[in-house]
N, C-alpha and C. Protein backbone atom coordinates (compact mmCIF):
# COMPACT_ATOMS: atom_id res chain seq x y z
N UNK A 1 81.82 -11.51 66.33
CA UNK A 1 81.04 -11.08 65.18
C UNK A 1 81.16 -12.10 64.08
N UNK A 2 80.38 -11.78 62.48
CA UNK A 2 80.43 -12.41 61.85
C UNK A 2 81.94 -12.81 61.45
N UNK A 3 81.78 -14.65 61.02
CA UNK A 3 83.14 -15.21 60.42
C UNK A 3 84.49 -15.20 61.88
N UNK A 4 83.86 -14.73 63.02
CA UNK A 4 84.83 -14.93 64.30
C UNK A 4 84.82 -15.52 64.95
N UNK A 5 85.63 -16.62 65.30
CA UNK A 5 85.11 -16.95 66.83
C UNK A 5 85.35 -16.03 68.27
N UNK A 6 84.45 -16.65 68.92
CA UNK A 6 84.23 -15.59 69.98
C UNK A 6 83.75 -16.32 71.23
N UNK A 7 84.69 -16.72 72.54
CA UNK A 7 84.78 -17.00 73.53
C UNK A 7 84.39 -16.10 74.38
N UNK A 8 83.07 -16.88 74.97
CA UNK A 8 82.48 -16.69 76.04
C UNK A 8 82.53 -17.54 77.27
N UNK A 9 83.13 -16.31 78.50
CA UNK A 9 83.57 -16.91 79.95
C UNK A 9 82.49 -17.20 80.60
N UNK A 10 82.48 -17.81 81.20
CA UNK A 10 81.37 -18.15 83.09
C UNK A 10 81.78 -18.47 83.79
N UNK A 11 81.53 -18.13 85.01
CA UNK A 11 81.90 -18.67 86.13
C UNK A 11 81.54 -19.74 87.01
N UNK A 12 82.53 -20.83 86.84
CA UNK A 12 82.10 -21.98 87.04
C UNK A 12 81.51 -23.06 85.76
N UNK A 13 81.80 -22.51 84.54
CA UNK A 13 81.23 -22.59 83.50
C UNK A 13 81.88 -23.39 82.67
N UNK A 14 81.83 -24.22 81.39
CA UNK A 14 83.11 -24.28 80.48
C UNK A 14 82.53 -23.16 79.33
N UNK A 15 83.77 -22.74 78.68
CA UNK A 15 83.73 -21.94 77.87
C UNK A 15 83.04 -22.89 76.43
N UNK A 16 82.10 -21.82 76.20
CA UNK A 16 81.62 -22.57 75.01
C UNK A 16 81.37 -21.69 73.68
N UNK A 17 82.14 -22.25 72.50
CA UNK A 17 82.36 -21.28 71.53
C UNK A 17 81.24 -21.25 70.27
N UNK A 18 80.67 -19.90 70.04
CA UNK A 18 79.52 -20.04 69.21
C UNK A 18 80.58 -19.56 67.61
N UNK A 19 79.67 -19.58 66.46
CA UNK A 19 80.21 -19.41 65.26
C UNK A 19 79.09 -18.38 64.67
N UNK A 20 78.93 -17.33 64.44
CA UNK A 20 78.49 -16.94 63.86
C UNK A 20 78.03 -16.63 62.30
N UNK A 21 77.48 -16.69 61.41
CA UNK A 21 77.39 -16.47 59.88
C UNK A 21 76.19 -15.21 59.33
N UNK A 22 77.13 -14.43 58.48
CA UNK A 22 76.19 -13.36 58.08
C UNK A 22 74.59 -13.95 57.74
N UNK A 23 73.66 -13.38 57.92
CA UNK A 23 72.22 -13.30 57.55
C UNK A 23 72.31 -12.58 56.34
N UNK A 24 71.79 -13.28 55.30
CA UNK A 24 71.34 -12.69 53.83
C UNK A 24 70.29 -11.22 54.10
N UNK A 25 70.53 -10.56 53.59
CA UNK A 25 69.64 -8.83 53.86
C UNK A 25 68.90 -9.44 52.94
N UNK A 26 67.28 -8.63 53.65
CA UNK A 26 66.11 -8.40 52.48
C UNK A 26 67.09 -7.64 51.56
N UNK A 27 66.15 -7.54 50.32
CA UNK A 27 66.26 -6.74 49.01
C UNK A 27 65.90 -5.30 49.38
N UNK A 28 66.91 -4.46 49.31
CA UNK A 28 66.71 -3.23 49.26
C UNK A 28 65.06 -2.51 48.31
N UNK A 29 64.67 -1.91 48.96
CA UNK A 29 63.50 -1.65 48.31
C UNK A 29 63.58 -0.32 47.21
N UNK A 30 63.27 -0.12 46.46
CA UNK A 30 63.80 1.43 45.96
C UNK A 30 62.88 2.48 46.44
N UNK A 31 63.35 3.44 46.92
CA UNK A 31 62.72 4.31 47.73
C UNK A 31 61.81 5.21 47.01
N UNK A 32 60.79 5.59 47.21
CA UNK A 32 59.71 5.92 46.10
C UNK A 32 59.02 7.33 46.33
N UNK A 33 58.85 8.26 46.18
CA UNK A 33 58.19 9.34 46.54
C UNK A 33 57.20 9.48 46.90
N UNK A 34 56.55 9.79 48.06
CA UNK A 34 55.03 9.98 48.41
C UNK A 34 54.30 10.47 47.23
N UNK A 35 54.63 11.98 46.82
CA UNK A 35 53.94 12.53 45.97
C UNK A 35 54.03 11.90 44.80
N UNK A 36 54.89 11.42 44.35
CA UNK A 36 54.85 10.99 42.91
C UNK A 36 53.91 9.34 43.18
N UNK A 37 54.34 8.60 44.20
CA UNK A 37 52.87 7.71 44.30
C UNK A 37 51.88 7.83 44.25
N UNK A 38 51.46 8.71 45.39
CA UNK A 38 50.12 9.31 45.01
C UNK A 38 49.77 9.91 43.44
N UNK A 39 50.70 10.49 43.28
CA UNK A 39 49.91 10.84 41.56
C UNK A 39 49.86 10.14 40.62
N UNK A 40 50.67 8.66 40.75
CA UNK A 40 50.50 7.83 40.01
C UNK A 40 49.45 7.15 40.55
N UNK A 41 48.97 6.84 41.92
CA UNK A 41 47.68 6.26 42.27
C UNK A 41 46.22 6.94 41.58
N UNK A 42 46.47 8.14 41.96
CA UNK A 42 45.64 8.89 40.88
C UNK A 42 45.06 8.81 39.55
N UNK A 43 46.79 8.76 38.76
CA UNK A 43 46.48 8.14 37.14
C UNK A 43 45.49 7.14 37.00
N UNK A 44 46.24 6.32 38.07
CA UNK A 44 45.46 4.94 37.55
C UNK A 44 44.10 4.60 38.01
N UNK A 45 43.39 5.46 38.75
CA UNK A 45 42.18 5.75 39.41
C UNK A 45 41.27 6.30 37.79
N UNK A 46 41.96 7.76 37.41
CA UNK A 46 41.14 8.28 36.34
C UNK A 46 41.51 7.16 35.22
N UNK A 47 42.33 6.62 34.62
CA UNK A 47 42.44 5.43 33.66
C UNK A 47 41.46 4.26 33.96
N UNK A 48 41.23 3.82 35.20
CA UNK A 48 40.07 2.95 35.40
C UNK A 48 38.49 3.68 35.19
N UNK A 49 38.36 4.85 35.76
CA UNK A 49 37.14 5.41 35.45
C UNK A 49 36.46 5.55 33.79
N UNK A 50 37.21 6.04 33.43
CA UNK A 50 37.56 6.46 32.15
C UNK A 50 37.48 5.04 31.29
N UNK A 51 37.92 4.50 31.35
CA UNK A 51 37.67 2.72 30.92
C UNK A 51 36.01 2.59 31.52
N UNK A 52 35.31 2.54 32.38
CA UNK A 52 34.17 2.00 32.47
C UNK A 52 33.38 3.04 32.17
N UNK A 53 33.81 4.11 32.06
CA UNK A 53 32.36 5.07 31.29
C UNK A 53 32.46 4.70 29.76
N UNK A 54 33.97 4.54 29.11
CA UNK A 54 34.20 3.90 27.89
C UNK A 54 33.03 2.60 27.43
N UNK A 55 33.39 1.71 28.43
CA UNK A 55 32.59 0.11 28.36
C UNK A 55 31.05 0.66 28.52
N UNK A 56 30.79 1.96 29.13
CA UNK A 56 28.87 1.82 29.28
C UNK A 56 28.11 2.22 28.19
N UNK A 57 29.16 3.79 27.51
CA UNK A 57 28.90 4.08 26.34
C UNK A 57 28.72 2.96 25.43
N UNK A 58 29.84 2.09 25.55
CA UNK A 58 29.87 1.07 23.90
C UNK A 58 28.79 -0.05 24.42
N UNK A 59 28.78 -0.06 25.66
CA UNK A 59 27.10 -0.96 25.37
C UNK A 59 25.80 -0.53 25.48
N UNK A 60 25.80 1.03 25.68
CA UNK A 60 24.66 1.75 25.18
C UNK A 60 24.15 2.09 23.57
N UNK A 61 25.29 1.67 22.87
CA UNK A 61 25.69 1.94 21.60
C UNK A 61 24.80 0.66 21.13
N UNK A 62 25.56 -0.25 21.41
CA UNK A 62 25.48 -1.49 20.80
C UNK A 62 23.70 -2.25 21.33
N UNK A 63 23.36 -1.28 22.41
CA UNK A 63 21.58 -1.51 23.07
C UNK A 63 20.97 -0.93 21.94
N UNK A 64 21.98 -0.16 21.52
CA UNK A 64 20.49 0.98 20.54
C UNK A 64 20.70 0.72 19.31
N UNK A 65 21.69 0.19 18.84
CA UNK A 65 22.20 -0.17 17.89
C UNK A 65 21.40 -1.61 17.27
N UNK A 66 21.18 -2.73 18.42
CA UNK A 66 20.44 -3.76 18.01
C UNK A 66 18.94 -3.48 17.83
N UNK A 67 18.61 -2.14 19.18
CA UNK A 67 17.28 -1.75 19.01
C UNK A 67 16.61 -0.96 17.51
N UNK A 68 17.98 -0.39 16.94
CA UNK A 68 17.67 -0.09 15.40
C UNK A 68 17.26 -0.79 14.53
N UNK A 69 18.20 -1.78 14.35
CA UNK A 69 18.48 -2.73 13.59
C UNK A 69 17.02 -3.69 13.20
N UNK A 70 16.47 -4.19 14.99
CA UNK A 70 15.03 -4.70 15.19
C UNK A 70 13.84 -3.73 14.79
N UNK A 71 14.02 -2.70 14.82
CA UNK A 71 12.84 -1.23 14.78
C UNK A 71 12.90 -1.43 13.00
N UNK A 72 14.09 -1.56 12.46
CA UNK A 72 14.18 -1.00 10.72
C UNK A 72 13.87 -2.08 10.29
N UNK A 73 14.04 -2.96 10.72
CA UNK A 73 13.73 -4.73 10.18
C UNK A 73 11.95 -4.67 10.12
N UNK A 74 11.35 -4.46 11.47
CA UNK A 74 10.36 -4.79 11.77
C UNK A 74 9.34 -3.83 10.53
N UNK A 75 9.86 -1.99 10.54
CA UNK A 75 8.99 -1.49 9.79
C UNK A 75 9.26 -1.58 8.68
N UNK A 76 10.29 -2.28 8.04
CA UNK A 76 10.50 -2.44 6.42
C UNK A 76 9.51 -3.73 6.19
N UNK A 77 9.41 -4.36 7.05
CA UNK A 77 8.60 -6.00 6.64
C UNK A 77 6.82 -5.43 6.45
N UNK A 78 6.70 -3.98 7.61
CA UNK A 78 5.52 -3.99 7.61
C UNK A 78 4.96 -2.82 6.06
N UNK A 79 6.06 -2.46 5.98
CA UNK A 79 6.31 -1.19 4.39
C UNK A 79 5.89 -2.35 3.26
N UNK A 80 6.27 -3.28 3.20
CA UNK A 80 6.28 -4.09 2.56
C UNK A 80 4.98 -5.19 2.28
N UNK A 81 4.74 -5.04 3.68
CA UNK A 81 2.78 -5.76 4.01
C UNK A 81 2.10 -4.64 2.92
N UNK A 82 2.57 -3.24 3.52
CA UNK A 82 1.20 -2.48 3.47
C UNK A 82 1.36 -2.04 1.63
N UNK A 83 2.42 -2.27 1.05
CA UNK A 83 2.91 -2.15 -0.22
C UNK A 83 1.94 -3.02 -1.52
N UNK A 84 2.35 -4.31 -0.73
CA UNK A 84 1.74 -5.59 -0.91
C UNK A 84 0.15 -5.14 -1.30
N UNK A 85 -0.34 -4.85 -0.29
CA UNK A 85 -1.64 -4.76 0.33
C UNK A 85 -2.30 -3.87 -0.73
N UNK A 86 -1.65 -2.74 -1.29
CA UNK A 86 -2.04 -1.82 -2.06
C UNK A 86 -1.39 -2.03 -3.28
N UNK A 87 -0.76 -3.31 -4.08
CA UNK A 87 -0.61 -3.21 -5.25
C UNK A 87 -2.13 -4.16 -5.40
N UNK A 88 -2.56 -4.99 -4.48
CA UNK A 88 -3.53 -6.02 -4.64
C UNK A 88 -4.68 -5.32 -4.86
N UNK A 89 -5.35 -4.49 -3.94
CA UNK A 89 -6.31 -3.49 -4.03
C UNK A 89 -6.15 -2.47 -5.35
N UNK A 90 -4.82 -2.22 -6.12
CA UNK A 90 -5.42 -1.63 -7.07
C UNK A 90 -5.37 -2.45 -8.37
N UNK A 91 -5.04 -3.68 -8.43
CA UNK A 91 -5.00 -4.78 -9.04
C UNK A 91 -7.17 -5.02 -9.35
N UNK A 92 -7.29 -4.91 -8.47
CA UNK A 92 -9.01 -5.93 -7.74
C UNK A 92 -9.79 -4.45 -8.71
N UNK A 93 -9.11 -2.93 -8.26
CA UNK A 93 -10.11 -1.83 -8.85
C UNK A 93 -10.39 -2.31 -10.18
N UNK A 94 -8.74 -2.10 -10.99
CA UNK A 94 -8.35 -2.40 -12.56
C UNK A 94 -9.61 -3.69 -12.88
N UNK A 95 -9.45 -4.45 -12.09
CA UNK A 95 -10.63 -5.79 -12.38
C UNK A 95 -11.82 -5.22 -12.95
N UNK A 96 -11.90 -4.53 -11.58
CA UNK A 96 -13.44 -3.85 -11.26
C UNK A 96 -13.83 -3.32 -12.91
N UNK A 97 -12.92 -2.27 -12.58
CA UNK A 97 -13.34 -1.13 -14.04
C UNK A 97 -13.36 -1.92 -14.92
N UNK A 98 -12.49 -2.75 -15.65
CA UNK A 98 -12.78 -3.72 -16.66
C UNK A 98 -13.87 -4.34 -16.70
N UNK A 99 -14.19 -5.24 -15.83
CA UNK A 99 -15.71 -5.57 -15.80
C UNK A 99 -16.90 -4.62 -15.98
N UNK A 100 -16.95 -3.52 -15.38
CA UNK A 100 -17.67 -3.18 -15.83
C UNK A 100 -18.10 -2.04 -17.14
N UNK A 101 -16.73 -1.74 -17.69
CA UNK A 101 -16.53 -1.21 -18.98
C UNK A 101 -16.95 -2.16 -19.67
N UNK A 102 -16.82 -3.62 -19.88
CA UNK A 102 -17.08 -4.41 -20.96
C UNK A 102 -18.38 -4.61 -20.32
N UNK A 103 -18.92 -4.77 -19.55
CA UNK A 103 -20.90 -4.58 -18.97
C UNK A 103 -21.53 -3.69 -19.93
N UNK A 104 -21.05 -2.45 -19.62
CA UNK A 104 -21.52 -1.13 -19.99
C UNK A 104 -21.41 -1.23 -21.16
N UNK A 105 -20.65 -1.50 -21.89
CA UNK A 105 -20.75 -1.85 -23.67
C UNK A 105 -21.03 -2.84 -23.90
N UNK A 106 -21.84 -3.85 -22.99
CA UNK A 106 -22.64 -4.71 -23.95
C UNK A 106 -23.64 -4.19 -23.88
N UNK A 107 -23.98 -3.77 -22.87
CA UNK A 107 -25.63 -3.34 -22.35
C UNK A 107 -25.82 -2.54 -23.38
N UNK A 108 -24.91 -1.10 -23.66
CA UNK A 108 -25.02 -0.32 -24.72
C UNK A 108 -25.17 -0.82 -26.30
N UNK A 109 -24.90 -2.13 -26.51
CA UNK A 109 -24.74 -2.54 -27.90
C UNK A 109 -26.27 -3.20 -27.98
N UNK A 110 -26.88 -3.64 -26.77
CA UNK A 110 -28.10 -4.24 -26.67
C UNK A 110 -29.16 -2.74 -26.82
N UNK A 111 -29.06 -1.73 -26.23
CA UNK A 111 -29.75 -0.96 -26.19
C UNK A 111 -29.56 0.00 -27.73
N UNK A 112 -28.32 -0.33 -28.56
CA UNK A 112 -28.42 0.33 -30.08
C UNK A 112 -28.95 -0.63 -30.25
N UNK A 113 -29.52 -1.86 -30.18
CA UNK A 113 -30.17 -2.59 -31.48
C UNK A 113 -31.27 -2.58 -30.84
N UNK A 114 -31.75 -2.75 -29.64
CA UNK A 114 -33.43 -2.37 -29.76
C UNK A 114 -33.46 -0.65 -30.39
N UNK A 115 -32.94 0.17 -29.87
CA UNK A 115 -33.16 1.11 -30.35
C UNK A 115 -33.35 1.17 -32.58
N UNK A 116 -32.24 0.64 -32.79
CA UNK A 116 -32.76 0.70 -34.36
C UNK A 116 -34.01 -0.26 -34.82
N UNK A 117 -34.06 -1.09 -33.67
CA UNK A 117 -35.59 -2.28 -33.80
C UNK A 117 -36.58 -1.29 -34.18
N UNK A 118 -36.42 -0.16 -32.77
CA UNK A 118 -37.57 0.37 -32.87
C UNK A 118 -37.87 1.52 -33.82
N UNK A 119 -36.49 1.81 -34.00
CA UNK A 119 -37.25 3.03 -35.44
C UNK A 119 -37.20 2.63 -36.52
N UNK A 120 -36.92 1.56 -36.68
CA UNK A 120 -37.66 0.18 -38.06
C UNK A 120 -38.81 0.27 -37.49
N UNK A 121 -39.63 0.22 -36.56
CA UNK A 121 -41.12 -0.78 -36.45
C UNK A 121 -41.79 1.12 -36.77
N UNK A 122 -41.15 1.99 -36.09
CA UNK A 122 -41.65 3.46 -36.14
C UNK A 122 -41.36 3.82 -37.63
N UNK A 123 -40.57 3.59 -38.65
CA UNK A 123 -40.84 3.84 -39.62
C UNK A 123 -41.93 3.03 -40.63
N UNK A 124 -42.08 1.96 -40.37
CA UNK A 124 -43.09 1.05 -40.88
C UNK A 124 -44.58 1.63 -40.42
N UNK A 125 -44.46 1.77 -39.15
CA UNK A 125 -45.93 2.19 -38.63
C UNK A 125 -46.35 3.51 -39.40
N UNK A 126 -45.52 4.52 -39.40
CA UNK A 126 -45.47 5.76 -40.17
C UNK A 126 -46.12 5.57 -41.84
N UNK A 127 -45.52 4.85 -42.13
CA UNK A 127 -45.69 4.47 -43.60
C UNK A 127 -47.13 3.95 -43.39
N UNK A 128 -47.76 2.73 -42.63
CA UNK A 128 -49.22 2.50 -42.87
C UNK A 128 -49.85 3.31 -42.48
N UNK A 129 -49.34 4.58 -41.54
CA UNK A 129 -50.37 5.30 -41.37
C UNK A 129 -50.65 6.34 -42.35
N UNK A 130 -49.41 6.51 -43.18
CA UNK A 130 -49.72 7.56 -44.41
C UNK A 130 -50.52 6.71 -45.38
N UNK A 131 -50.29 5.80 -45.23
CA UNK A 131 -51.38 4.63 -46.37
C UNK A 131 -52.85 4.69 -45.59
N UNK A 132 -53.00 4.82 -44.74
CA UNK A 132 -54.83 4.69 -43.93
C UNK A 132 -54.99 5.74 -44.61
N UNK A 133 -54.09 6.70 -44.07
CA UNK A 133 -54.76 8.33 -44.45
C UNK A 133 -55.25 8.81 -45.87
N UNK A 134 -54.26 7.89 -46.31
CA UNK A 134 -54.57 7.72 -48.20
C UNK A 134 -55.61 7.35 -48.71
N UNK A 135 -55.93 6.09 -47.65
CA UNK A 135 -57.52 5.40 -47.90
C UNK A 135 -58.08 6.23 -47.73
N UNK A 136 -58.53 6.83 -46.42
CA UNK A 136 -59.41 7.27 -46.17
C UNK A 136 -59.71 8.52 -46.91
N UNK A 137 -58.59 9.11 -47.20
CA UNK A 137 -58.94 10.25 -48.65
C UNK A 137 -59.52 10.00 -50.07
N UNK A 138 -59.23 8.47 -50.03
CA UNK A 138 -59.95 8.21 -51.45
C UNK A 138 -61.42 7.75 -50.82
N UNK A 139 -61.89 6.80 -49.84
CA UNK A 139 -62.75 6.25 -49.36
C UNK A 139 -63.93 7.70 -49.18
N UNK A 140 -62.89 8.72 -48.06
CA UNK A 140 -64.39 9.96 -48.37
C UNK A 140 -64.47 10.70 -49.84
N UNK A 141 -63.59 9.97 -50.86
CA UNK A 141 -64.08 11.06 -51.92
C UNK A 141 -64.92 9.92 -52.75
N UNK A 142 -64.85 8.58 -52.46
CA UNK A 142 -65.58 7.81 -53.17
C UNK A 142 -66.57 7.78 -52.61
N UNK A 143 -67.65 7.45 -53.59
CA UNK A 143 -69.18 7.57 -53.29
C UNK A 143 -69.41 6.38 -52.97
N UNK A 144 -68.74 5.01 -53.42
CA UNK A 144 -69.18 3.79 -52.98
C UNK A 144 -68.54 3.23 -51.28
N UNK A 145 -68.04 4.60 -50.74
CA UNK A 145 -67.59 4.17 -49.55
C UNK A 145 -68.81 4.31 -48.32
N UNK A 146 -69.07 3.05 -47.52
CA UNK A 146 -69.58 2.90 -46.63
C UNK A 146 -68.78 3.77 -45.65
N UNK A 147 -70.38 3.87 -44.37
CA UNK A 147 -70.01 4.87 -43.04
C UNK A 147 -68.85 3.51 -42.20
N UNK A 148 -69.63 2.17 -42.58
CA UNK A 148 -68.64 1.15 -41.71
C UNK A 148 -67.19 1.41 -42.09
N UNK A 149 -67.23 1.28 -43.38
CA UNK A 149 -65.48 1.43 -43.43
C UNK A 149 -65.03 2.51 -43.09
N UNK A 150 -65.68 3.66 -43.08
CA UNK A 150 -64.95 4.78 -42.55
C UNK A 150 -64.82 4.91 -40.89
N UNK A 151 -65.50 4.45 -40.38
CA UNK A 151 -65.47 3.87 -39.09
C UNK A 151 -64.54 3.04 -38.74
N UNK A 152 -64.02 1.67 -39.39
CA UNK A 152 -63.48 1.40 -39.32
C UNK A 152 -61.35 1.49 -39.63
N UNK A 153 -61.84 2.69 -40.91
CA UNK A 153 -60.48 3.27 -41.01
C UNK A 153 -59.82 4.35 -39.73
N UNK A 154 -60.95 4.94 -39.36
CA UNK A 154 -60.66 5.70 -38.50
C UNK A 154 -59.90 5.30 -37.26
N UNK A 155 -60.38 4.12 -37.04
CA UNK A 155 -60.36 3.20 -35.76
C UNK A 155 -58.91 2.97 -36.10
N UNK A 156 -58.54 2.34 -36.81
CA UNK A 156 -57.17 1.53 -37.47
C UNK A 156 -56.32 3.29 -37.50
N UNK A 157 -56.46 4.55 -37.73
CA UNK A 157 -55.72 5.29 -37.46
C UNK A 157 -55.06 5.78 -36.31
N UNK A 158 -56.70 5.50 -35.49
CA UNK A 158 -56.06 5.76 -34.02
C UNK A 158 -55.72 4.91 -33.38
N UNK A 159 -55.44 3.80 -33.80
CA UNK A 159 -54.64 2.77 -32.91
C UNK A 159 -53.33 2.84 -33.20
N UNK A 160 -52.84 2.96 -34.83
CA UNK A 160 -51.72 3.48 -35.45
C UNK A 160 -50.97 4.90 -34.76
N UNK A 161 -52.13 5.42 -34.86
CA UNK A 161 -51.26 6.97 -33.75
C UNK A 161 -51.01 6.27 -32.65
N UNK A 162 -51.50 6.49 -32.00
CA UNK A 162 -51.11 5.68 -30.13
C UNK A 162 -49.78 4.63 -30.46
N UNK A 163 -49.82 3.76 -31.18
CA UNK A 163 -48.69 2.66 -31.39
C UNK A 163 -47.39 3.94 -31.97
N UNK A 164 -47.56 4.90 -32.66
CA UNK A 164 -46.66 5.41 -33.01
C UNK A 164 -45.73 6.68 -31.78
N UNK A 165 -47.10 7.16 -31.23
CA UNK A 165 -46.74 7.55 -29.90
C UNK A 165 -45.96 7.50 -29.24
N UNK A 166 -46.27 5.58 -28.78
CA UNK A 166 -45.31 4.62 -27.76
C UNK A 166 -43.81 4.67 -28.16
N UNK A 167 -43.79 4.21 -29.80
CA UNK A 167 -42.58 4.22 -30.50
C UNK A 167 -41.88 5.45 -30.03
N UNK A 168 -42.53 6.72 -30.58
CA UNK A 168 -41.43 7.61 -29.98
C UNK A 168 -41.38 7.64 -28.60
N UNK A 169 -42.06 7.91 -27.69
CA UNK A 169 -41.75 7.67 -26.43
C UNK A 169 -40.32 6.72 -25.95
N UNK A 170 -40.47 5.61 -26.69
CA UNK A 170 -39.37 4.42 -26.25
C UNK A 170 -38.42 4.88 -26.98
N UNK A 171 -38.15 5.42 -28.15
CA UNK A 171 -37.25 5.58 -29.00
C UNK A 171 -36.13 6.91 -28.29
N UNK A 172 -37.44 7.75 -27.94
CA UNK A 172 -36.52 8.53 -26.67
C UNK A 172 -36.26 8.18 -25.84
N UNK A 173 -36.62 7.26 -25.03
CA UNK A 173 -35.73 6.12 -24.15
C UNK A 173 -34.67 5.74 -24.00
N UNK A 174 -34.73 5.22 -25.35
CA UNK A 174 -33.25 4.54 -25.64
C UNK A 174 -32.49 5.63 -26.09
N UNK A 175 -32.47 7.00 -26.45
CA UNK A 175 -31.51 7.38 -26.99
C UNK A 175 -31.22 8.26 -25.41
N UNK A 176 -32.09 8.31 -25.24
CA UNK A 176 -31.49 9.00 -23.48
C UNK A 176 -30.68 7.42 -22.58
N UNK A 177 -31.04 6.52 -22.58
CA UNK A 177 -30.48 5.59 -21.83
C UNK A 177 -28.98 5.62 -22.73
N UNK A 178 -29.01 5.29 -24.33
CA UNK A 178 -27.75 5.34 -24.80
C UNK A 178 -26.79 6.28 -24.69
N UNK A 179 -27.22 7.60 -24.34
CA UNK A 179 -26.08 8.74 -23.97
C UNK A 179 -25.78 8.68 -22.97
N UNK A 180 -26.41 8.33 -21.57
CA UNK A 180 -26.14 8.06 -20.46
C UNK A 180 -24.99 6.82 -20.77
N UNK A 181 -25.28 5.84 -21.00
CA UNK A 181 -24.23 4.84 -20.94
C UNK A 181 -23.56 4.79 -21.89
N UNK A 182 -23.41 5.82 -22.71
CA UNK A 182 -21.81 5.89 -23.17
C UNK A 182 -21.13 6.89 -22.17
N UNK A 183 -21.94 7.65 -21.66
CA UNK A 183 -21.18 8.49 -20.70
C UNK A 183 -20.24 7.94 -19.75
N UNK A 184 -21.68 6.94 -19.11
CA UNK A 184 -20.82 6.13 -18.33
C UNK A 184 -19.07 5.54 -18.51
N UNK A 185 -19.34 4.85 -19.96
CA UNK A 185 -18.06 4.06 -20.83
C UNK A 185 -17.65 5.29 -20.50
N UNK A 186 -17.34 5.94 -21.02
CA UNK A 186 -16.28 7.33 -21.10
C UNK A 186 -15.93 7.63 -20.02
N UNK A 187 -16.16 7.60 -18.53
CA UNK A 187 -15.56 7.73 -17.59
C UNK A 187 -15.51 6.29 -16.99
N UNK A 188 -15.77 5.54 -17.25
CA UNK A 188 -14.85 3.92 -17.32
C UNK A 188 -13.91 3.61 -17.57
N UNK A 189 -13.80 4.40 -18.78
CA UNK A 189 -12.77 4.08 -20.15
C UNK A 189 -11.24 5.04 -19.48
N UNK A 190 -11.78 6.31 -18.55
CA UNK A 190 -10.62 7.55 -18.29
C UNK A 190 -10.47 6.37 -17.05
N UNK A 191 -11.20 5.79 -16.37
CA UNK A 191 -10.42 5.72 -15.13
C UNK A 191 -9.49 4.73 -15.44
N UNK A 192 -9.92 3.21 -16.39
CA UNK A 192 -9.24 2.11 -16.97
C UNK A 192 -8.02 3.17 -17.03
N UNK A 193 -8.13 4.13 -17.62
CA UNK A 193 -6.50 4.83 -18.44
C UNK A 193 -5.55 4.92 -17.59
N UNK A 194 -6.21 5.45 -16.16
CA UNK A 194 -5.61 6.16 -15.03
C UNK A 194 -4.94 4.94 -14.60
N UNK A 195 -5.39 4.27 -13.59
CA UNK A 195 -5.24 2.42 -12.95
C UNK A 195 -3.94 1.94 -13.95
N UNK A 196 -4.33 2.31 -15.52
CA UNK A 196 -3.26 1.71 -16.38
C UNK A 196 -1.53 2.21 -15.98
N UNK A 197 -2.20 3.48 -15.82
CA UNK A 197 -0.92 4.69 -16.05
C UNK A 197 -0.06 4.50 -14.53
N UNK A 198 -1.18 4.27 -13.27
CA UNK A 198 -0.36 3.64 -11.84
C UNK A 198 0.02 2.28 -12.10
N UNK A 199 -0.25 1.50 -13.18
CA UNK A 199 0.22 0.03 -12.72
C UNK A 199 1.47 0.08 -13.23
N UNK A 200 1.65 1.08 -14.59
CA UNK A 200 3.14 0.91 -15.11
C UNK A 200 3.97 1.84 -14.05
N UNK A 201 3.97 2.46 -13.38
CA UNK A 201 5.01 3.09 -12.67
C UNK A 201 5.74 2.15 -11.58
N UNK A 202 7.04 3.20 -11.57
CA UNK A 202 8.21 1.97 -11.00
C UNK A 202 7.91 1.54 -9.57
N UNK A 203 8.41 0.03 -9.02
CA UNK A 203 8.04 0.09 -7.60
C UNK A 203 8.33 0.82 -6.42
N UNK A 204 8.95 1.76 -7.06
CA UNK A 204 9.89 2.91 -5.91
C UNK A 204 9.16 3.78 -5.83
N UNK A 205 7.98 4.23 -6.95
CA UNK A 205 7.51 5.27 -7.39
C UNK A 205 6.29 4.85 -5.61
């Protein structure tokens, strides 16, 4: 055995002596429990699962998370077009109405002065026609008045009526065209107010 010598006979043989030396032992293993392996194989089965449903969640997170991020980006830029879009358009109205509030009151300042043109020329006409009529009251009470001139005064009255006619006719014209277009101004003038009253409000508004 080990560390002995140890003579071995044969027959016919010479004796020949071997030496033996212990063999180093494997490492004892530590003896381990079935069941408790297995349930630690287990653990570490649900700890791996549990880790990759972990990892799918956080990159489902982080899918929807960039997909937010691109979605809120994209409709704030377009909030911002359509923002844009509608301070310009009520910018262009405000134009509008201005232009044509200051139209509408010139036109109106043109249409008071023909209008007082014309009831100057209608008061003048008035006046020669009370002067024909005058003639012609002295002309038929005078004896030295010819049938021509009375013919002829007559004539000069009724052309004076008819011209005075026209006058009023036009004179009501203009005062119907002038109430109309101040009307107009006056709801020019409310909407200018309105346009005014949205341009000062805040950009949040």
């Amino acid at each position: 055995e080990g560390g002995r010598e140890v003579e071995k006979e044969g027959l016919g043989m010479e004796c020949y002596k071997y030496h033996f030396y212990p063999l180093p032992l494997p490492p004892r293993q530590e003896e381990v429990d079935p069941v408790q392996q297995e349930a630690r194989s287990g653990r570490v089965q649900v700890m791996e699962e549990e880790l990759a449903a972990k990892t799918l969640v956080v990159e489902a997170l982080s899918r929807e998370l960039e997909e937010f991020r691109a979605a809120f980006g994209t409709e704030r830029v377009q909030q911002l077009q359509d923002f844009a879009a509608a301070l310009k358009q009520r910018d262009g109205i405000i134009t509008q109405l201005t232009t044509n509030l200051q139209q509408s009151r010139k036109e109106k300042d043109e249409v008071m002065r023909e209008f007082l043109e014309m009831t100057e020329q209608s008061q003048k006409l008035h006046i020669q026609f009370q002067q024909l009529q005058a003639g012609e009251t002295l002309r038929n009470t005078s004896h030295s008045s010819t049938a021509q001139d009375l013919l002829q005064a007559k004539q000069q009255l009724v052309q004076y009526q008819q011209q005075l006619e026209e006058m009023d006719n036009q004179v009501r014209g203009h005062q119907e065209m002038s109430e109309e277009q101040l009307l107009q101004i006056s709801q020019l003038q409310h909407r200018l107010n309105e346009a005014e009253m949205v341009r000062r409000l805040p950009s949040w508004c």
